[in-house]
C-alpha atoms as a PDB file:
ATOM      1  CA  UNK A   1     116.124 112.830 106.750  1.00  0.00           C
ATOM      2  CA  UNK A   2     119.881 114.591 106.110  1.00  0.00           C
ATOM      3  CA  UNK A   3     120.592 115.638 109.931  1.00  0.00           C
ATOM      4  CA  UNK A   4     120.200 114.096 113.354  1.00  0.00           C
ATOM      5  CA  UNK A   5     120.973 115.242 116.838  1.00  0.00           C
ATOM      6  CA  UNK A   6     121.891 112.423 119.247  1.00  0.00           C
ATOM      7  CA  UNK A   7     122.132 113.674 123.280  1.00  0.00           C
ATOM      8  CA  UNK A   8     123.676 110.812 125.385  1.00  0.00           C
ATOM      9  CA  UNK A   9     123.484 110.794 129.345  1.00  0.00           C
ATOM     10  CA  UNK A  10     126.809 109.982 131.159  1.00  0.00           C
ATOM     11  CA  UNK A  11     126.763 107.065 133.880  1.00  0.00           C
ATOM     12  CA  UNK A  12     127.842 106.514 137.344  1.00  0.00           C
ATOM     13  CA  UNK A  13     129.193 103.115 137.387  1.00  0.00           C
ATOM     14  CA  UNK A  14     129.029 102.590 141.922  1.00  0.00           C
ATOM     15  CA  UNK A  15     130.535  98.932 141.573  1.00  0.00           C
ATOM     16  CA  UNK A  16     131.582  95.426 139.915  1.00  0.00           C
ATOM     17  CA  UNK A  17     129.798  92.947 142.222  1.00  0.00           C
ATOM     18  CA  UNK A  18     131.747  89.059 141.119  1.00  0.00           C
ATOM     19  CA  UNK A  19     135.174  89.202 140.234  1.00  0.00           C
ATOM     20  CA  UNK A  20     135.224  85.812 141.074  1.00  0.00           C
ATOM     21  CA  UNK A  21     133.045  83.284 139.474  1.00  0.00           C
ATOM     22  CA  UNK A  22     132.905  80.895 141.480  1.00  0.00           C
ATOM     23  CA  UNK A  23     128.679  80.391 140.643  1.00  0.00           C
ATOM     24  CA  UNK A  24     129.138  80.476 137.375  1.00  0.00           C
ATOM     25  CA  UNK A  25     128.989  84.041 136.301  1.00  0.00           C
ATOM     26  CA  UNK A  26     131.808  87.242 136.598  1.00  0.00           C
ATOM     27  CA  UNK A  27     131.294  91.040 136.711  1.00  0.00           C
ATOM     28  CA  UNK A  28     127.969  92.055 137.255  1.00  0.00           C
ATOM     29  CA  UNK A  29     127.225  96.010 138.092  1.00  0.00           C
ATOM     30  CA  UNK A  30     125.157  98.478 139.382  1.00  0.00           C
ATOM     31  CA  UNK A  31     124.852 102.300 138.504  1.00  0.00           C
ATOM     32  CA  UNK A  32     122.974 105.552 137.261  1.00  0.00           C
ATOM     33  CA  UNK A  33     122.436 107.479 134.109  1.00  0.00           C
ATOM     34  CA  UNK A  34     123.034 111.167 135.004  1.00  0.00           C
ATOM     35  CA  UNK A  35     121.821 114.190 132.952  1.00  0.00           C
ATOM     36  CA  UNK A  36     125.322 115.797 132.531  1.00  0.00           C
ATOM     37  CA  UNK A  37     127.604 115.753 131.636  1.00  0.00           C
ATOM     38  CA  UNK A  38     126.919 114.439 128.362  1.00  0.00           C
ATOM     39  CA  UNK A  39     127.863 114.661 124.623  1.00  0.00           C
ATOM     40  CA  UNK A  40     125.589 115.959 122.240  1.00  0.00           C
ATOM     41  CA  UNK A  41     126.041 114.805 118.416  1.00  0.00           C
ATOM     42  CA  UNK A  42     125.518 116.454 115.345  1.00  0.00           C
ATOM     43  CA  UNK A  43     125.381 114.488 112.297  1.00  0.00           C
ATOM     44  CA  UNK A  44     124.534 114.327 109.030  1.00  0.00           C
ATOM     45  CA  UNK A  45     124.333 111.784 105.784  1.00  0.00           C
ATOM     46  CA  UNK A  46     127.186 112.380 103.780  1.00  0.00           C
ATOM     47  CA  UNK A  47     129.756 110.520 101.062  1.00  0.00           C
ATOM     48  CA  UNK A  48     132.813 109.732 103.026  1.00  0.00           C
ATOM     49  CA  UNK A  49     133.638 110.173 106.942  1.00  0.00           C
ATOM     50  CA  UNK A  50     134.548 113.061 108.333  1.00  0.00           C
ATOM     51  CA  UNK A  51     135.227 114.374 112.178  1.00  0.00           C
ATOM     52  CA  UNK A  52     134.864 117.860 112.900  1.00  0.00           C
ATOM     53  CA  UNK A  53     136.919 117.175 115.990  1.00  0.00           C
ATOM     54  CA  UNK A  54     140.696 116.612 116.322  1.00  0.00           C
ATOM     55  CA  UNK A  55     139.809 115.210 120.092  1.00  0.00           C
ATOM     56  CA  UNK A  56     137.633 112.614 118.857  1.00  0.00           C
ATOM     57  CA  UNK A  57     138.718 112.251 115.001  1.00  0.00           C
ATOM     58  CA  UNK A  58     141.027 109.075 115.672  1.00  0.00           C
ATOM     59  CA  UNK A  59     138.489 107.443 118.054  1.00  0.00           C
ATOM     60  CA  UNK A  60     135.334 108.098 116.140  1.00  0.00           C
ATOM     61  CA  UNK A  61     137.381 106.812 112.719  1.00  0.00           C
ATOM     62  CA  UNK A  62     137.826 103.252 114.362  1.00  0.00           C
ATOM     63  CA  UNK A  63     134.166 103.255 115.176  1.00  0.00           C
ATOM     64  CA  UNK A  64     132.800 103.981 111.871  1.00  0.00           C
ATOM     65  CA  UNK A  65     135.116 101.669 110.130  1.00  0.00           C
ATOM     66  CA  UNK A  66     133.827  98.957 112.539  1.00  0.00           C
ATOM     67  CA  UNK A  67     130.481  99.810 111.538  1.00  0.00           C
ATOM     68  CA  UNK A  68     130.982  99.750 107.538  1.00  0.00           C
ATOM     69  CA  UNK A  69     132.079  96.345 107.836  1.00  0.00           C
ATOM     70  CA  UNK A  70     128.712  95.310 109.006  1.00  0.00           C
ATOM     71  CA  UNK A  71     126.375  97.863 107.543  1.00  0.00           C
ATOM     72  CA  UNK A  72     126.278  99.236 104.313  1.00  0.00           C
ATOM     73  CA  UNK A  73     126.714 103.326 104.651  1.00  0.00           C
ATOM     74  CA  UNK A  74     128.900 105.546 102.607  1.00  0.00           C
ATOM     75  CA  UNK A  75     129.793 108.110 105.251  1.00  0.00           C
ATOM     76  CA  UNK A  76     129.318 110.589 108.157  1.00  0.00           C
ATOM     77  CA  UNK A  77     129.536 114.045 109.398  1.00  0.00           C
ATOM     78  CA  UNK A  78     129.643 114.572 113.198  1.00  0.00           C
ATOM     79  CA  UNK A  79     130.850 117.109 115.159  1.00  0.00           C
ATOM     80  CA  UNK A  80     130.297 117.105 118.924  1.00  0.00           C
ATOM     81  CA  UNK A  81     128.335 120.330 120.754  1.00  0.00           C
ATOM     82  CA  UNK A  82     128.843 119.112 124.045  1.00  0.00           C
ATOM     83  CA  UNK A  83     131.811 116.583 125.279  1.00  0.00           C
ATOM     84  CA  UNK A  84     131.912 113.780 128.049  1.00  0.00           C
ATOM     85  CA  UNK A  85     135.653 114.245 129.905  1.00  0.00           C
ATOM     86  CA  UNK A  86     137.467 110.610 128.775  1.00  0.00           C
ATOM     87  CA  UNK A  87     138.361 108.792 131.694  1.00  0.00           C
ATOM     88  CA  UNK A  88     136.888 110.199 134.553  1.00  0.00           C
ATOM     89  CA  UNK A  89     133.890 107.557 135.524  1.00  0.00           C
ATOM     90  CA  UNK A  90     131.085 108.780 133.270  1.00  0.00           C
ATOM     91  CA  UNK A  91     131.442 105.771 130.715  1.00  0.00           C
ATOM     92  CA  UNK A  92     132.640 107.916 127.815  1.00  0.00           C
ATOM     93  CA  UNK A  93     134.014 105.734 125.504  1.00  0.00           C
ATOM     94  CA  UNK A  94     130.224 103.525 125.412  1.00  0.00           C
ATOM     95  CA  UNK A  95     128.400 106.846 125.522  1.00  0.00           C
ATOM     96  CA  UNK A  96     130.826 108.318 122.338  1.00  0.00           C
ATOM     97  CA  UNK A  97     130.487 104.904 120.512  1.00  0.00           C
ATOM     98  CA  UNK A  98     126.923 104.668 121.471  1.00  0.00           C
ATOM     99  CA  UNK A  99     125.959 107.959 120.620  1.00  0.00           C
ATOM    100  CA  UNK A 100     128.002 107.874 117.224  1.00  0.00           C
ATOM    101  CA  UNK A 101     126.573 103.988 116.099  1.00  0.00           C
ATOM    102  CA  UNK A 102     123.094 105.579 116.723  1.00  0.00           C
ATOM    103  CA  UNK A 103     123.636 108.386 114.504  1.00  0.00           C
ATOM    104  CA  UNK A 104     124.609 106.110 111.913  1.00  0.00           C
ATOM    105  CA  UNK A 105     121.882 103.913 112.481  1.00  0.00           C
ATOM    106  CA  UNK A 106     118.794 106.843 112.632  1.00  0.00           C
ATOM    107  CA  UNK A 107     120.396 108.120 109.794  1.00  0.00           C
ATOM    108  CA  UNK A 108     120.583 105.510 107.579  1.00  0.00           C
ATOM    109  CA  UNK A 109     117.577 103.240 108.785  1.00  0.00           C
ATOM    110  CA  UNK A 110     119.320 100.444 109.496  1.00  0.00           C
ATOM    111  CA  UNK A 111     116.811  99.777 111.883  1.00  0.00           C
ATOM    112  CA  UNK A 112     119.157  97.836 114.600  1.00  0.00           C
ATOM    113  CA  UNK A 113     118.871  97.647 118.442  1.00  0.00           C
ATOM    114  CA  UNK A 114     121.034  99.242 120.910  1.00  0.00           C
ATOM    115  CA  UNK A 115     122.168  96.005 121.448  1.00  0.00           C
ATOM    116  CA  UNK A 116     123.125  95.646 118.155  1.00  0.00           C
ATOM    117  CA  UNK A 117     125.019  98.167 118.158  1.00  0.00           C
ATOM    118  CA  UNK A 118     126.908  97.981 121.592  1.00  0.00           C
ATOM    119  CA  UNK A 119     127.959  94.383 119.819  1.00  0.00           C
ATOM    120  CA  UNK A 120     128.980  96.423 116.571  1.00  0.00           C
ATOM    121  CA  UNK A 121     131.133  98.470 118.580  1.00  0.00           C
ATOM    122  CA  UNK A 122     132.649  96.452 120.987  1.00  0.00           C
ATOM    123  CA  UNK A 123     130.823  98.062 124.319  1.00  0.00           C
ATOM    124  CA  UNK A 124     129.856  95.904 127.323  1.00  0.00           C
ATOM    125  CA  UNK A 125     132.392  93.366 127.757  1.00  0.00           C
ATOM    126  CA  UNK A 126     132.337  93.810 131.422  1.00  0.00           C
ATOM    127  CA  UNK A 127     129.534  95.990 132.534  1.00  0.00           C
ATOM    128  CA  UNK A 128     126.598  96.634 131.359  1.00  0.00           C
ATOM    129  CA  UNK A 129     125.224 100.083 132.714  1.00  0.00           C
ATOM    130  CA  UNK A 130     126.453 102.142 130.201  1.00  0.00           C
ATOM    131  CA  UNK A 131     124.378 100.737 127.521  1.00  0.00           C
ATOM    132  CA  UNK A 132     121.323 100.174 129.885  1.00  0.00           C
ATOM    133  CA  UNK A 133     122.317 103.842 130.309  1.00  0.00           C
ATOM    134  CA  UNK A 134     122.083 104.837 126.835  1.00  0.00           C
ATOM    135  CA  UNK A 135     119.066 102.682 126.074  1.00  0.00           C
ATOM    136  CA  UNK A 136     116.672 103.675 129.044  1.00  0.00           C
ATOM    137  CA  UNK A 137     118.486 106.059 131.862  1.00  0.00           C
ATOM    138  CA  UNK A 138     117.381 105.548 134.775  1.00  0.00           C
ATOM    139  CA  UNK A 139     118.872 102.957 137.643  1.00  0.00           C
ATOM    140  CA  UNK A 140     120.702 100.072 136.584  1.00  0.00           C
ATOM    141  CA  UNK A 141     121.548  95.727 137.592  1.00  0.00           C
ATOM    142  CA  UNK A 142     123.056  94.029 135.592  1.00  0.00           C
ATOM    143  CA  UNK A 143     123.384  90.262 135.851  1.00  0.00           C
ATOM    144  CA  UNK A 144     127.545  90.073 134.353  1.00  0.00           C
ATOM    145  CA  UNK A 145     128.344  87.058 131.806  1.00  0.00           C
ATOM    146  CA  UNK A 146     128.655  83.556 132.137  1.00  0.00           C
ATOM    147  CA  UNK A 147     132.142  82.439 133.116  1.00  0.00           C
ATOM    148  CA  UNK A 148     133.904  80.634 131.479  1.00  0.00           C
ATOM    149  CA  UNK A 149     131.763  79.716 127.975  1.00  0.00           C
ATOM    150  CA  UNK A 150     130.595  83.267 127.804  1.00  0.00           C
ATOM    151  CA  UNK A 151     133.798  85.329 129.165  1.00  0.00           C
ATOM    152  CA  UNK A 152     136.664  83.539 130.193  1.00  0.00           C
ATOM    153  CA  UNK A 153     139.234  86.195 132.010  1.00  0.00           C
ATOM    154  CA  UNK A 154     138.750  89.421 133.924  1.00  0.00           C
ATOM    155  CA  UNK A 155     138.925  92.092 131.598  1.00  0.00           C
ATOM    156  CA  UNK A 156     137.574  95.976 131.472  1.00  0.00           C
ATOM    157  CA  UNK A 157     135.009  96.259 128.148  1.00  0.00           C
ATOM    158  CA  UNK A 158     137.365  97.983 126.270  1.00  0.00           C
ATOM    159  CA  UNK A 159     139.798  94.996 126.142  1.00  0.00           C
ATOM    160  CA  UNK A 160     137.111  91.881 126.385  1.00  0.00           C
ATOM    161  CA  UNK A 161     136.464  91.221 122.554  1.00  0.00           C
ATOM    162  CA  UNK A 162     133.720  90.633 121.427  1.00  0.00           C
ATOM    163  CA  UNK A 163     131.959  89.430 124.447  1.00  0.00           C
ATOM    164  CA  UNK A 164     127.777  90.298 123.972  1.00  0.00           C
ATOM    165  CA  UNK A 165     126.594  92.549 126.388  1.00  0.00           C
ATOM    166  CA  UNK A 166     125.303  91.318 130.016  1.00  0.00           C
ATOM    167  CA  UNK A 167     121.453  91.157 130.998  1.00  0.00           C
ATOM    168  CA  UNK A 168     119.607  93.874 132.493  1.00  0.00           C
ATOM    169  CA  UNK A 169     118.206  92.236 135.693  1.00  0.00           C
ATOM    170  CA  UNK A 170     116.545  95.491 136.484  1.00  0.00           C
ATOM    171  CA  UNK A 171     115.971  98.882 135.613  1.00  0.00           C
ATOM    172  CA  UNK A 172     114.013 101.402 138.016  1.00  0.00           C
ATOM    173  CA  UNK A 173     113.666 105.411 137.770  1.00  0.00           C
ATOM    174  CA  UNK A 174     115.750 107.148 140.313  1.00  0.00           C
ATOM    175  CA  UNK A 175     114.242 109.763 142.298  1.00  0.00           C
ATOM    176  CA  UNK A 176     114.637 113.259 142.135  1.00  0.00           C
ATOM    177  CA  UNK A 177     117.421 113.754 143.949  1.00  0.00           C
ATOM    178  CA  UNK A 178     119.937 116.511 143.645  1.00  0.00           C
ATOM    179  CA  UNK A 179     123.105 114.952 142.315  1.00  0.00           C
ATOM    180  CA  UNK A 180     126.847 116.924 143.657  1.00  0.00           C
ATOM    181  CA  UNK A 181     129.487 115.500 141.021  1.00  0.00           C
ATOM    182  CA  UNK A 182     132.855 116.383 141.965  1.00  0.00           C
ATOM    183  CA  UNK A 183     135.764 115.789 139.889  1.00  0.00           C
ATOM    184  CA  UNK A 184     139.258 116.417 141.473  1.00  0.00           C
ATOM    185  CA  UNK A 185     142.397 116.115 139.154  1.00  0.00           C
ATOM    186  CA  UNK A 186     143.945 113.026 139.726  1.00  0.00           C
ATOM    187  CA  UNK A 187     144.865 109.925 138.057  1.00  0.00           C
ATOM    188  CA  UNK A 188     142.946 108.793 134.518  1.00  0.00           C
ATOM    189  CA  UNK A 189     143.084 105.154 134.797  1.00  0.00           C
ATOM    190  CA  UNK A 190     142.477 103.578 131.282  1.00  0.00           C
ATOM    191  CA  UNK A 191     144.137 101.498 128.746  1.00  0.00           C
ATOM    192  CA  UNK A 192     147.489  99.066 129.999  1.00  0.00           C
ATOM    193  CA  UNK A 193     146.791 100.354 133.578  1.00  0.00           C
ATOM    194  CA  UNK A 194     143.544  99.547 133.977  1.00  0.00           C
ATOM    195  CA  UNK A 195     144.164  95.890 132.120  1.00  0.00           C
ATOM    196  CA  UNK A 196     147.388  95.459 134.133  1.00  0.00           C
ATOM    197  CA  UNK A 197     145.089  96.120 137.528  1.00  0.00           C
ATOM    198  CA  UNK A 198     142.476  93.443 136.546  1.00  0.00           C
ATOM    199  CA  UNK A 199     145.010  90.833 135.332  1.00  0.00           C
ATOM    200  CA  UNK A 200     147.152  91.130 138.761  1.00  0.00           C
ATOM    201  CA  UNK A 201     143.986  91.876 141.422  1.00  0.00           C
ATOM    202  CA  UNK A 202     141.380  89.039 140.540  1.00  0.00           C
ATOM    203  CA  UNK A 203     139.915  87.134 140.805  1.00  0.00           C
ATOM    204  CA  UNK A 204     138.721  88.919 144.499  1.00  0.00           C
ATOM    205  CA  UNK A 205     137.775  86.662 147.076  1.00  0.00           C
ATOM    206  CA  UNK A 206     134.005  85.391 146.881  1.00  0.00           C
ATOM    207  CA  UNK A 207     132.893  86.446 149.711  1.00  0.00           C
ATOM    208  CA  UNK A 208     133.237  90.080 148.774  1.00  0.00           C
ATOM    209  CA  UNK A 209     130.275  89.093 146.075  1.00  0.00           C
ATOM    210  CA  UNK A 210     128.043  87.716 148.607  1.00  0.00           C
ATOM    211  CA  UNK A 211     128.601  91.268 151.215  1.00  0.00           C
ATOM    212  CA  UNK A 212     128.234  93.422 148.184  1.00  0.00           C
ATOM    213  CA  UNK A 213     125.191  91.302 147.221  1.00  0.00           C
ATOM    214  CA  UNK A 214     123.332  91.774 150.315  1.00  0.00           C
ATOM    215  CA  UNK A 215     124.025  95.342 150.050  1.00  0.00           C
ATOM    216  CA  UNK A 216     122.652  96.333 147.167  1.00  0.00           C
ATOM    217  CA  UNK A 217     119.661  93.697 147.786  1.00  0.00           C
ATOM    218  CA  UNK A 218     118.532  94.582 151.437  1.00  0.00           C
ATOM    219  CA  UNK A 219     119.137  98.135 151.614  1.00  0.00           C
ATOM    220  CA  UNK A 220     120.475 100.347 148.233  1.00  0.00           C
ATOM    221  CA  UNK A 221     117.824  99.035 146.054  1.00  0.00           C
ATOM    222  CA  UNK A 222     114.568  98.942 149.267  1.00  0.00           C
ATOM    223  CA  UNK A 223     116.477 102.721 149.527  1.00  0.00           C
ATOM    224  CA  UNK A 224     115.332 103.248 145.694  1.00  0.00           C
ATOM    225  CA  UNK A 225     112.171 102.135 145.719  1.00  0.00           C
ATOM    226  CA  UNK A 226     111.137 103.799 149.339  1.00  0.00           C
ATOM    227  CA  UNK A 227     112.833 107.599 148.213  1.00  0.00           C
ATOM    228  CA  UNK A 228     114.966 107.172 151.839  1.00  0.00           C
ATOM    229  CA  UNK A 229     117.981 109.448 150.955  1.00  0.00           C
ATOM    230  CA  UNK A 230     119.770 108.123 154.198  1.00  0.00           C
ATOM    231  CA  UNK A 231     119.366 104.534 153.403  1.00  0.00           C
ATOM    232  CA  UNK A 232     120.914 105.261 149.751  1.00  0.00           C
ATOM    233  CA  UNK A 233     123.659 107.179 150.992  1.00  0.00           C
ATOM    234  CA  UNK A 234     124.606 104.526 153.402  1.00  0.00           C
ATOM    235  CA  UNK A 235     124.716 102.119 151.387  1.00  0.00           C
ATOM    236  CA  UNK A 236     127.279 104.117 149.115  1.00  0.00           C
ATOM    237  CA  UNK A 237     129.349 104.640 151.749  1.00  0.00           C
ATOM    238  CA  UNK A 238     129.419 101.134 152.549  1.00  0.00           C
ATOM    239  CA  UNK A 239     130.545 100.029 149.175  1.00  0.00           C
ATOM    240  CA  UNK A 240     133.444 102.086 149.093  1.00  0.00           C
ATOM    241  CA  UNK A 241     135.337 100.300 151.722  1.00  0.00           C
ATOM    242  CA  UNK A 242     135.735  96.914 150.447  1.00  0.00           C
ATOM    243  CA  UNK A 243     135.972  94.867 147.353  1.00  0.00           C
ATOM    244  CA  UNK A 244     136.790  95.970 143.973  1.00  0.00           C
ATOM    245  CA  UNK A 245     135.659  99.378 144.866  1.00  0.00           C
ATOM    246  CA  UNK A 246     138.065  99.740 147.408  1.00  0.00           C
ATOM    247  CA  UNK A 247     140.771  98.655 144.693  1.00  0.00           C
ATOM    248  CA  UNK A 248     139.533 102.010 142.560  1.00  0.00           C
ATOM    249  CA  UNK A 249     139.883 104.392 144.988  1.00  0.00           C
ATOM    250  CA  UNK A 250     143.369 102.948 146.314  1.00  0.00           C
ATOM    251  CA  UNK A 251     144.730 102.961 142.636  1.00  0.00           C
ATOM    252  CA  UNK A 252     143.862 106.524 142.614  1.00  0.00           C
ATOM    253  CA  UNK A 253     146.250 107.630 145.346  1.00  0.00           C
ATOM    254  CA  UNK A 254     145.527 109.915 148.315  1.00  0.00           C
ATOM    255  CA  UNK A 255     143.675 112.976 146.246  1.00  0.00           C
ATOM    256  CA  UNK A 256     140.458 110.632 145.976  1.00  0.00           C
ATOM    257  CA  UNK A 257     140.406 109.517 149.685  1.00  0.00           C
ATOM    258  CA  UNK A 258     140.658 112.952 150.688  1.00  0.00           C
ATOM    259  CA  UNK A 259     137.696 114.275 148.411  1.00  0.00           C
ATOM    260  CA  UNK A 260     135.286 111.620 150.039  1.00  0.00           C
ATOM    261  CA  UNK A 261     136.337 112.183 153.704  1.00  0.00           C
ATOM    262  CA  UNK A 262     135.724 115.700 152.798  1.00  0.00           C
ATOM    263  CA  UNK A 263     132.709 115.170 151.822  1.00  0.00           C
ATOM    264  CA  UNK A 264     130.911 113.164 153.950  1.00  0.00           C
ATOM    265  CA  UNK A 265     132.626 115.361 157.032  1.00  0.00           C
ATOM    266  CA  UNK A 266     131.224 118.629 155.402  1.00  0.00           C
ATOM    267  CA  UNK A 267     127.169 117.572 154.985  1.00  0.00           C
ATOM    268  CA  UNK A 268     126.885 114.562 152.633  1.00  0.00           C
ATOM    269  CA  UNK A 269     124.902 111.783 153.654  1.00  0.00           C
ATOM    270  CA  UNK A 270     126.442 109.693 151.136  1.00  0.00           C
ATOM    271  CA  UNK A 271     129.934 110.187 148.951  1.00  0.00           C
ATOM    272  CA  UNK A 272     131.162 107.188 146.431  1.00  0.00           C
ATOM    273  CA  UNK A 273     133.383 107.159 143.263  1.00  0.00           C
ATOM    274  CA  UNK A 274     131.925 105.771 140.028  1.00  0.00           C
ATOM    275  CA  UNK A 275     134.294 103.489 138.350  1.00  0.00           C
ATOM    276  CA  UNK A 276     137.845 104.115 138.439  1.00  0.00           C
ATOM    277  CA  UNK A 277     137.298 107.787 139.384  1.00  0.00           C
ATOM    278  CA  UNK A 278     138.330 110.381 139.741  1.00  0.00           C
ATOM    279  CA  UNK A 279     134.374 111.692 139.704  1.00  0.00           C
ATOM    280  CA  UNK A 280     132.415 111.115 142.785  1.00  0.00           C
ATOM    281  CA  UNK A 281     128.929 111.687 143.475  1.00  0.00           C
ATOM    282  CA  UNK A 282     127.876 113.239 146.533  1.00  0.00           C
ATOM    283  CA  UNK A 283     124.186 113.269 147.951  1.00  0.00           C
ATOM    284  CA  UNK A 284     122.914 115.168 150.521  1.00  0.00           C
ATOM    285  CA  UNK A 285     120.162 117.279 152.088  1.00  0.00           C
ATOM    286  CA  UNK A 286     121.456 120.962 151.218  1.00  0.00           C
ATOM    287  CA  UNK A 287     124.060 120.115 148.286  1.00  0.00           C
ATOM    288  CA  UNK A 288     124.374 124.143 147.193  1.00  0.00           C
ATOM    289  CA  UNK A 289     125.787 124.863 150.450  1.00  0.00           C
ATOM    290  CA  UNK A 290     128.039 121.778 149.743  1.00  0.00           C
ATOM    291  CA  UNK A 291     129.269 122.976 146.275  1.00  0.00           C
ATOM    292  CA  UNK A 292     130.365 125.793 147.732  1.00  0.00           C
ATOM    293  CA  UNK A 293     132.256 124.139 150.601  1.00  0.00           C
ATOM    294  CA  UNK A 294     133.289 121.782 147.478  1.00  0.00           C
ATOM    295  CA  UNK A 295     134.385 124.466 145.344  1.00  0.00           C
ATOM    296  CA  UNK A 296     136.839 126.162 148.372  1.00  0.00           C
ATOM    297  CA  UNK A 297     138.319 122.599 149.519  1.00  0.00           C
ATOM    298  CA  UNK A 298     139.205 121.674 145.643  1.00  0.00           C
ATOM    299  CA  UNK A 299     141.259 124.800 145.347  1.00  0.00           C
ATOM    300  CA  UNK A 300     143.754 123.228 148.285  1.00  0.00           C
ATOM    301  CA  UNK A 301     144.098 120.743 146.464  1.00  0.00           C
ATOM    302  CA  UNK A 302     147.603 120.368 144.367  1.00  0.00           C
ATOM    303  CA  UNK A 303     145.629 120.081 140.972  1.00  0.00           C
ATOM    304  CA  UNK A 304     142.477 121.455 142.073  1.00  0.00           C
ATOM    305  CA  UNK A 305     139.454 120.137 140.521  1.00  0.00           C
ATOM    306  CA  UNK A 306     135.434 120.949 139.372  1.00  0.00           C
ATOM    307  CA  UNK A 307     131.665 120.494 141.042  1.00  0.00           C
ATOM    308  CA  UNK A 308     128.489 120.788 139.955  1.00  0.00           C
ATOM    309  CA  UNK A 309     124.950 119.301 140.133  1.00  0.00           C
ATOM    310  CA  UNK A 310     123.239 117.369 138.265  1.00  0.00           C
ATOM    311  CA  UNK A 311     120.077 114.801 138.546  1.00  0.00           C
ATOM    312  CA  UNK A 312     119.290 111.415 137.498  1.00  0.00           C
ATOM    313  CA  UNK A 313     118.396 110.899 133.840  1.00  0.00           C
ATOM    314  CA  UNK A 314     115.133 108.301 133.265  1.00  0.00           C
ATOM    315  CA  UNK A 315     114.733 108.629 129.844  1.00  0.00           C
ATOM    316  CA  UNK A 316     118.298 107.069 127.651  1.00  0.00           C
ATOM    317  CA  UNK A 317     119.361 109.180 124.990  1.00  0.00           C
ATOM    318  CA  UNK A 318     117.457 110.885 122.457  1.00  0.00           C
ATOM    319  CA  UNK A 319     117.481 111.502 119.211  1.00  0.00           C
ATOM    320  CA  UNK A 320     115.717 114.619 117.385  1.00  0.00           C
ATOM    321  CA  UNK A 321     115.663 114.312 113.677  1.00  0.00           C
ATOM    322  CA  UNK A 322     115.744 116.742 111.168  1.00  0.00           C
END
């Protein structure tokens, strides 16, 4: 086997449930793999790395070099068919690491985990969901990391270290629900910002756990299970006005608010932003005649923005050999 084609899904990350601690444990999350948008990976065995890709060359450099200094591989060719926007609340940087570990690993035979590798690469320091993503779509609980032995300070993934990835508490397929992603152009909250933000806003109060808690526990997941659309959407709206969730959406500025009040005044049943933003998922019983509502009401926007729909994804990424 020269050539391997890895397809990731994206994730909707809906919330961090402890920013606390106070029982023991921090972080903790809940979300959805999505079908797109995604990146889709070409690669091949070769003799030295190379990036066909001046977007991703720097980024997918590190990861490689990461990975020779555990595994034993001479080199890489990638270049990327499809592309997951960076910092917009669809997990890119675990689904590009992900995605680019795996093609070193199916290539290769190194016959590791996707655990493994998310430890390889430095992915899940906080949440979760995007490996859970990766490994098995579908939706996601995480149970966070033990506080203090385990992970000692309030940190996004991307600046935890080397802390292992958290538990998967449980992982259920998501109905077939039409999916409305809308993505206005707003802030990109990443790197210093998004450290800065967690160093000076936590820990939260512990109570916020406990409300979030009996959220997700007494009516988003029974709303899973049972297919009730309402129930779900509820619950998402509920989330978005308290807790660390409420801290995304302010740190995004008045663009984000907007696009949810829009939303939900225009037909959705439900409207919440995944992660830091700026993409937010809309759900809803007629979601074409919504995306075109969408579509008009993004170009009054300053910087305008992008919709479309998309579903669930149940199945992780996949990997077609050649």
């Amino acid at each position: 086997m020269h050539r391997v084609k890895i397809t990731t899904p994206s994730r909707l990350h809906f919330a961090l449930i402890d920013l606390n601690g106070w029982l023991g444990r921090i972080d903790g999350s809940i979300g959805l793999a999505i079908n797109s948008p995604n990146f889709q990976i070409i690669a091949e065995r070769s003799d030295r790395i190379q990036v066909a890709s001046d977007k991703y060359r720097e980024r997918a450099y590190a990861i490689f070099e990461r990975l020779q200094t555990r595994y034993d591989f001479p080199g890489i060719h990638v270049r990327f068919a499809s592309e997951i926007p960076a910092h917009s609340g669809f997990g890119f940087g675990t689904q590009l690491a992900l995605g680019l570990a795996q093609a070193v690993n199916t290539l290769y035979e190194l016959g590791l985990s996707v655990a493994e590798l998310a430890l390889s690469v430095g992915r899940g320091g906080t949440s979760g969901i995007g490996i859970a993503a990766f490994e098995t779509g579908g939706f996601i609980l995480d149970g966070g990391h033990r506080f203090p032995d385990e992970k000692s300070s309030f940190l996004p993934s991307s600046a935890a270290g080397m802390v292992p990835p958290p538990p998967t508490l449980l992982r259920y397929p998501f109905p077939d629900w039409d999916l409305l992603i809308v993505i206005p152009n707003c802030t990109h909250i990443s790197g210093e910002t998004e450290v800065n933000l967690f160093q000076t806003l936590c820990p939260q109060p512990h109570a916020t756990a406990a409300q979030l808690s009996h959220i997700i526990l007494l009516q988003l997941l029974p709303a899973i299970v049972e297919k009730n659309l309402r129930a779900f959407g509820d619950a998402i709206n509920r989330i978005q006005t308290f807790g660390w969730k409420k801290v995304e959406i302010d740190a995004q500025g008045g663009v984000l608010q907007q696009t949810l009040d829009f939303l939900r005044d225009n037909g959705a049943i439900g409207a919440g932003v995944s992660s830091w933003g700026p993409a937010i998922v809309a759900l809803g019983a007629d979601l074409r005649d919504l995306k075109e509502k969408t579509q008009a009401f993004l170009k009054t926007l300053p910087d305008g923005g992008r919709c479309f729909i998309t579903q669930a994804n149940n199945e992780g990424a996949s990997v077609e050999r050649e």
